[in-house]
Protein backbone atom coordinates (compact mmCIF):
# COMPACT_ATOMS: atom_id res chain seq x y z
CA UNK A 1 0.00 0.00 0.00
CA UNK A 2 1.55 3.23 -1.06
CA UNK A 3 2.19 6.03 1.97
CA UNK A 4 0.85 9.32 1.46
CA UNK A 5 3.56 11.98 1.47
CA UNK A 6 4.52 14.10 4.29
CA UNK A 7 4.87 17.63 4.22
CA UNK A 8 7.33 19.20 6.84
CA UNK A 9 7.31 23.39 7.06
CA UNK A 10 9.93 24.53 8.29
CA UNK A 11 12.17 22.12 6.93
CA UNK A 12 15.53 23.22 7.02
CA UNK A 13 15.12 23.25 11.11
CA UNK A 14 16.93 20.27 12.96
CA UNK A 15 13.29 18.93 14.11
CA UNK A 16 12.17 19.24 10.61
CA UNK A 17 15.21 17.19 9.07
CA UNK A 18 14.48 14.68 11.40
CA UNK A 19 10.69 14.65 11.12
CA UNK A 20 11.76 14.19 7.41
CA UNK A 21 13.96 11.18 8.23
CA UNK A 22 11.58 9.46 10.67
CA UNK A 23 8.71 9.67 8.03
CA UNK A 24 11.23 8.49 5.37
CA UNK A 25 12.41 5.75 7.17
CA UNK A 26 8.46 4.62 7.58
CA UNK A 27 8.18 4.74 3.66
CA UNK A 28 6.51 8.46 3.14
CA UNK A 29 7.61 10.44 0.35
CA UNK A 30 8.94 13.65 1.95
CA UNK A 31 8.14 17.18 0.72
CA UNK A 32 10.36 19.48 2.69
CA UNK A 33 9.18 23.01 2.95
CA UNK A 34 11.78 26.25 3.92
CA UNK A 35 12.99 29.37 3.00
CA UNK A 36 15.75 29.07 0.37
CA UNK A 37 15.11 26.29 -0.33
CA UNK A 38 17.39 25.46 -2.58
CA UNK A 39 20.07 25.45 0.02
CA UNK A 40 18.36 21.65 1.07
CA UNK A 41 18.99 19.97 -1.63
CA UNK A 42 21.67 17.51 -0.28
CA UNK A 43 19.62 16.82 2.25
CA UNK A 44 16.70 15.90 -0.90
CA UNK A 45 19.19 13.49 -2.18
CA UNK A 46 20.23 11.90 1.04
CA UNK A 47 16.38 11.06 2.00
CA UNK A 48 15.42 10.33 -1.77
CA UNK A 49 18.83 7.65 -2.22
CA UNK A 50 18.69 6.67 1.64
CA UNK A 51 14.92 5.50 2.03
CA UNK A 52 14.14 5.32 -1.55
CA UNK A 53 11.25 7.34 -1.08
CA UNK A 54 10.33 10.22 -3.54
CA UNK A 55 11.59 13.97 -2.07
CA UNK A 56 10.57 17.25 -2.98
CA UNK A 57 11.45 21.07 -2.62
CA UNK A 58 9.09 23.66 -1.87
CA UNK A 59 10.31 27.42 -1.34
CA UNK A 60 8.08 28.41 1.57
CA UNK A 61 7.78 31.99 3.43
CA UNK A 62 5.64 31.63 6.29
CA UNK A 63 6.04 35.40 7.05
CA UNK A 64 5.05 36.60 2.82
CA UNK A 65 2.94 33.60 1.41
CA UNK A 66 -0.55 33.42 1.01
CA UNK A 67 -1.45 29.81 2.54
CA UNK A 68 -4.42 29.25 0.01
CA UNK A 69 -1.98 29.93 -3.11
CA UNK A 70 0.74 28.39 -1.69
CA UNK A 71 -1.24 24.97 -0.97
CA UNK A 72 -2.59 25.24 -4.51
CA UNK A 73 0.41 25.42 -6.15
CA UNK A 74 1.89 21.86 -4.75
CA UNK A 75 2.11 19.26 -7.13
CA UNK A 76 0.45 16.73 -4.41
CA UNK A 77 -1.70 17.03 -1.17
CA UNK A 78 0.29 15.54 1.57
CA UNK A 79 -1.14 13.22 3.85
CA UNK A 80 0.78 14.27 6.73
CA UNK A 81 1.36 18.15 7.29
CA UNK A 82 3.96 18.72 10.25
CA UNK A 83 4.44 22.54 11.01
CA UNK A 84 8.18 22.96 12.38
CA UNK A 85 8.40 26.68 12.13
CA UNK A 86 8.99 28.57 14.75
CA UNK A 87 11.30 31.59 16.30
CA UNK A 88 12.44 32.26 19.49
CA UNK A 89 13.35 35.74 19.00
CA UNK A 90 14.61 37.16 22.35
CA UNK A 91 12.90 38.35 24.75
CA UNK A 92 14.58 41.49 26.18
CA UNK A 93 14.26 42.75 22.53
CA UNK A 94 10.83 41.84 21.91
CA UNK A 95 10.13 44.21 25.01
CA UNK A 96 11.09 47.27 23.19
CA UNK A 97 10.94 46.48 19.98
CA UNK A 98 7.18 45.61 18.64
CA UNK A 99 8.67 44.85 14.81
CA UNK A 100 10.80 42.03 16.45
CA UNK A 101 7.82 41.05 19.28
CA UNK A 102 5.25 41.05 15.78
CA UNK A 103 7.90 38.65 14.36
CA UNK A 104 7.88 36.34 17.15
CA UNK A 105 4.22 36.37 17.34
CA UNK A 106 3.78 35.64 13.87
CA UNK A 107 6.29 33.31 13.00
CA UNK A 108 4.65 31.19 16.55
CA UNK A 109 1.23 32.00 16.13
CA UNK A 110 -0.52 33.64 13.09
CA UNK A 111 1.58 31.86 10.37
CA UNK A 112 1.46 28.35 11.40
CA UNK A 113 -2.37 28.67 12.36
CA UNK A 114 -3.33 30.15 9.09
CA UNK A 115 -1.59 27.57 7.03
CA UNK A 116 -2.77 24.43 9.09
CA UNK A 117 -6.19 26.09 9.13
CA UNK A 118 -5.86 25.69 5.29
CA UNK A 119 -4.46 22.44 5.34
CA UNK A 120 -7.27 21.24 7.31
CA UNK A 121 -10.20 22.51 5.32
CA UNK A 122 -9.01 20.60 2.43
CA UNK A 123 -8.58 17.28 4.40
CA UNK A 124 -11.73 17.39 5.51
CA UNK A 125 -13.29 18.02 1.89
CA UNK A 126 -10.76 14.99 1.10
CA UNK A 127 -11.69 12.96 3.79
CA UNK A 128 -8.19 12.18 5.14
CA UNK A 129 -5.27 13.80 6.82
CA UNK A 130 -3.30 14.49 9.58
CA UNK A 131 -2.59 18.24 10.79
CA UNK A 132 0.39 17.82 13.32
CA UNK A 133 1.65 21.24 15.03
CA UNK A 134 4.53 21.97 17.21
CA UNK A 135 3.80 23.94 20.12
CA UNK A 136 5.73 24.50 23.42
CA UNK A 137 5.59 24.17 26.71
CA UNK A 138 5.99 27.53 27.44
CA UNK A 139 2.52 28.05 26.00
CA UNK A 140 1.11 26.42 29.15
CA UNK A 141 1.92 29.33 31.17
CA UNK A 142 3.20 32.70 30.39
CA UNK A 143 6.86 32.98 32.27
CA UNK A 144 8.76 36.69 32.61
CA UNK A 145 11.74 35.21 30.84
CA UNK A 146 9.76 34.21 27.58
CA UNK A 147 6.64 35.55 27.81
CA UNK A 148 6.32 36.89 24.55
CA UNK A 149 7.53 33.34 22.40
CA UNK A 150 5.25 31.17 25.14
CA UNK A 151 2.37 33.87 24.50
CA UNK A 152 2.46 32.96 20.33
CA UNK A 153 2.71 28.96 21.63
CA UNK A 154 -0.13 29.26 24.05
CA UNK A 155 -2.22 30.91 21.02
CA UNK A 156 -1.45 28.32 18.95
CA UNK A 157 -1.76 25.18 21.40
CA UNK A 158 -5.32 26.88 21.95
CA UNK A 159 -6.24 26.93 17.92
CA UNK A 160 -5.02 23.60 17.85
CA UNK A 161 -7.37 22.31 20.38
CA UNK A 162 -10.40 24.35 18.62
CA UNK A 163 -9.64 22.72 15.60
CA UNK A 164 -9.08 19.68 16.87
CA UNK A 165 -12.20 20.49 18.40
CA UNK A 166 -14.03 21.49 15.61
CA UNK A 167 -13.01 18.49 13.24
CA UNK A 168 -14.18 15.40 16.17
CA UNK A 169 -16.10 13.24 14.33
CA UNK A 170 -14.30 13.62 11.19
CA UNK A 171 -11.20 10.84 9.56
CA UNK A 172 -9.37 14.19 9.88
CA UNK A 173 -6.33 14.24 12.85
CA UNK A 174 -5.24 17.07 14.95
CA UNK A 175 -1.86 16.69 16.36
CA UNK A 176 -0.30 19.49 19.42
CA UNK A 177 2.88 18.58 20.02
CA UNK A 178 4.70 20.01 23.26
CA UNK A 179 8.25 18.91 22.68
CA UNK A 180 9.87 20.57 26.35
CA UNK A 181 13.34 21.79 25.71
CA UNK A 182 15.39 20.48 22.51
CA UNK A 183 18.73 20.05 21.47
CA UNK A 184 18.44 22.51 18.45
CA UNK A 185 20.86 25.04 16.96
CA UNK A 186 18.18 27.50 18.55
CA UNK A 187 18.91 26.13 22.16
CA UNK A 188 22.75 26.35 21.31
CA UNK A 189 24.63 27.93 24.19
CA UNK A 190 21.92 27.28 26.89
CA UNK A 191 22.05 25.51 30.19
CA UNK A 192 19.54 23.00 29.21
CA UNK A 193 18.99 20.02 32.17
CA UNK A 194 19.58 16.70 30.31
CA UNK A 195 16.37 15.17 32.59
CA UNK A 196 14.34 17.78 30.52
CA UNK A 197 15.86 18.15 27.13
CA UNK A 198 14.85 15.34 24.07
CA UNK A 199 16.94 14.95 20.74
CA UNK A 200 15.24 16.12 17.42
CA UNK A 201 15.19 12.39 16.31
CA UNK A 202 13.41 11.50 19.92
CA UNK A 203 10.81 14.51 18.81
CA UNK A 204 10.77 12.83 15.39
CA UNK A 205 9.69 9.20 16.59
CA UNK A 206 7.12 10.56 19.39
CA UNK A 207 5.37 12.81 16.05
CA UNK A 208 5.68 9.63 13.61
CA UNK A 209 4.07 7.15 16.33
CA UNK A 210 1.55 9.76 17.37
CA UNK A 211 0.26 9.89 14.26
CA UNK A 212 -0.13 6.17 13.80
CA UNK A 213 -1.73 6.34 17.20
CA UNK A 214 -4.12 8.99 16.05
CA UNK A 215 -3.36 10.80 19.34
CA UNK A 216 -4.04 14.81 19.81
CA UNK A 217 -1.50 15.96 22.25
CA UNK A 218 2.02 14.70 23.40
CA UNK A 219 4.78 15.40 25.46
CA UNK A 220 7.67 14.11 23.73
CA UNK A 221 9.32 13.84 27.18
CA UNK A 222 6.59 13.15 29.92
CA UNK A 223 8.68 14.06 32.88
CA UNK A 224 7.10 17.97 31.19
CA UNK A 225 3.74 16.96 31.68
CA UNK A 226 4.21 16.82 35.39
CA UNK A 227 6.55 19.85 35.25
CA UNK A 228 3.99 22.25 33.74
CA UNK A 229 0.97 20.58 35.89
CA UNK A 230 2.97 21.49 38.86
CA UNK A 231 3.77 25.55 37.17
CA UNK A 232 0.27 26.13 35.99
CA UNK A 233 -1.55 25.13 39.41
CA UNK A 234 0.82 27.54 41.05
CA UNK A 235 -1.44 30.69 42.81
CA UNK A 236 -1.09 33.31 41.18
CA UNK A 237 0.86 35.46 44.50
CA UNK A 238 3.48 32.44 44.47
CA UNK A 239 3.81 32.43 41.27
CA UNK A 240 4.62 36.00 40.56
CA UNK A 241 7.68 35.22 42.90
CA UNK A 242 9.35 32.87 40.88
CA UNK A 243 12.02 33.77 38.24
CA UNK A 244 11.02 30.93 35.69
């Protein structure tokens, strides 16, 4: 039985090239999905002569392109959409600076929303498909240190669940995916705890079994669950004391 293919945006990140291994490896054609796209193609040829799957590249500005157009223009509907695309920004900055804050809002929020959104719509008129988003765990609560990044994730955990809500009852899946801290170029040069941080390929094979499992929302490690159940139940007075 041929796989359908598996779309990753925000495919030149190190969770995305893994995603597009993962999938690979389970016999998915891959279509990887960046800015600059060009600039992947070695990694293209390494899936395509690795897995002998089928591998595409699509250029892919979540900041500039219209999500209708841009789904209309690819050769195939994936199967499997995974949204990877996401920016940090920093958070001192995004205090004073609303053009870098909008950035980080946008890049967490609006533009992976709108596109799944899109995505969606069309697997329901298909009849198949499985949305999967990554959100954060710093969406769960908003923290001093972060709060403008965990504001975007907690925006876009919370359209997740609506959709997911919206599309019960339908073959379509809706995937939130709360990876905890990652060993990413982005996390380069942080004190990360190794208790609390997962590998991109460990995010990669939680997302691929998820989505056999049909589940709606992991914690790639779930040591986070019961880190952020602890954090959110926190009153509001104690909480204000912490420096999280």
């Amino acid at each position: 039985m041929t796989k359908p293919p598996v779309l990753i945006l925000g495919g030149r990140s190190d969770m995305g090239l893994a995603i597009a291994h993962r999938f690979a490896a389970a016999g998915h054609p891959i279509q990887l999905a960046a800015r600059g796209v060009q600039g992947l193609e070695a990694d293209r040829s390494d899936i395509a002569l690795r897995y002998g799957v089928a591998a595409t590249l699509h250029e892919y500005d979540a900041l500039k392109d219209a999500p209708d157009a841009w789904i209309d223009a690819l050769p195939d509907l994936p199967g499997v959409v995974v949204c990877a695309i996401g920016y940090m920004g920093d958070q001192p900055t995004s205090e004073i600076d609303q053009a870098q804050a909008a950035i980080v809002l946008r890049s967490n929020f609006e533009a992976p929303a709108l596109i799944l959104g899109a995505f969606a719509n069309r697997f329901v008129t298909r009849g198949s498909g499985a949305v999967v988003g990554i959100s954060s765990v710093a969406g769960d609560r908003g923290r001093g240190s972060n709060y403008v990044y965990g504001s975007a994730k907690a925006g876009f955990t919370a359209f997740l669940s609506g959709l997911r809500n919206r599309l019960s009852g339908t073959p379509v899946q809706v995937l939130t995916v709360k990876p905890g801290f990652v060993a990413t170029r982005m996390t380069a040069g942080m004190k990360l705890s190794p208790a609390l941080t997962a590998q991109p390929a460990a995010v990669a094979a939680a997302i691929e079994r998820a989505v056999r499992a049909k589940r709606d929302v992991i914690y790639v490690k779930p040591v986070w669950a019961l880190v952020m159940l602890i954090i959110t139940h926190l009153p509001e007075a104690v909480f204000k004391r912490t420096r999280l």
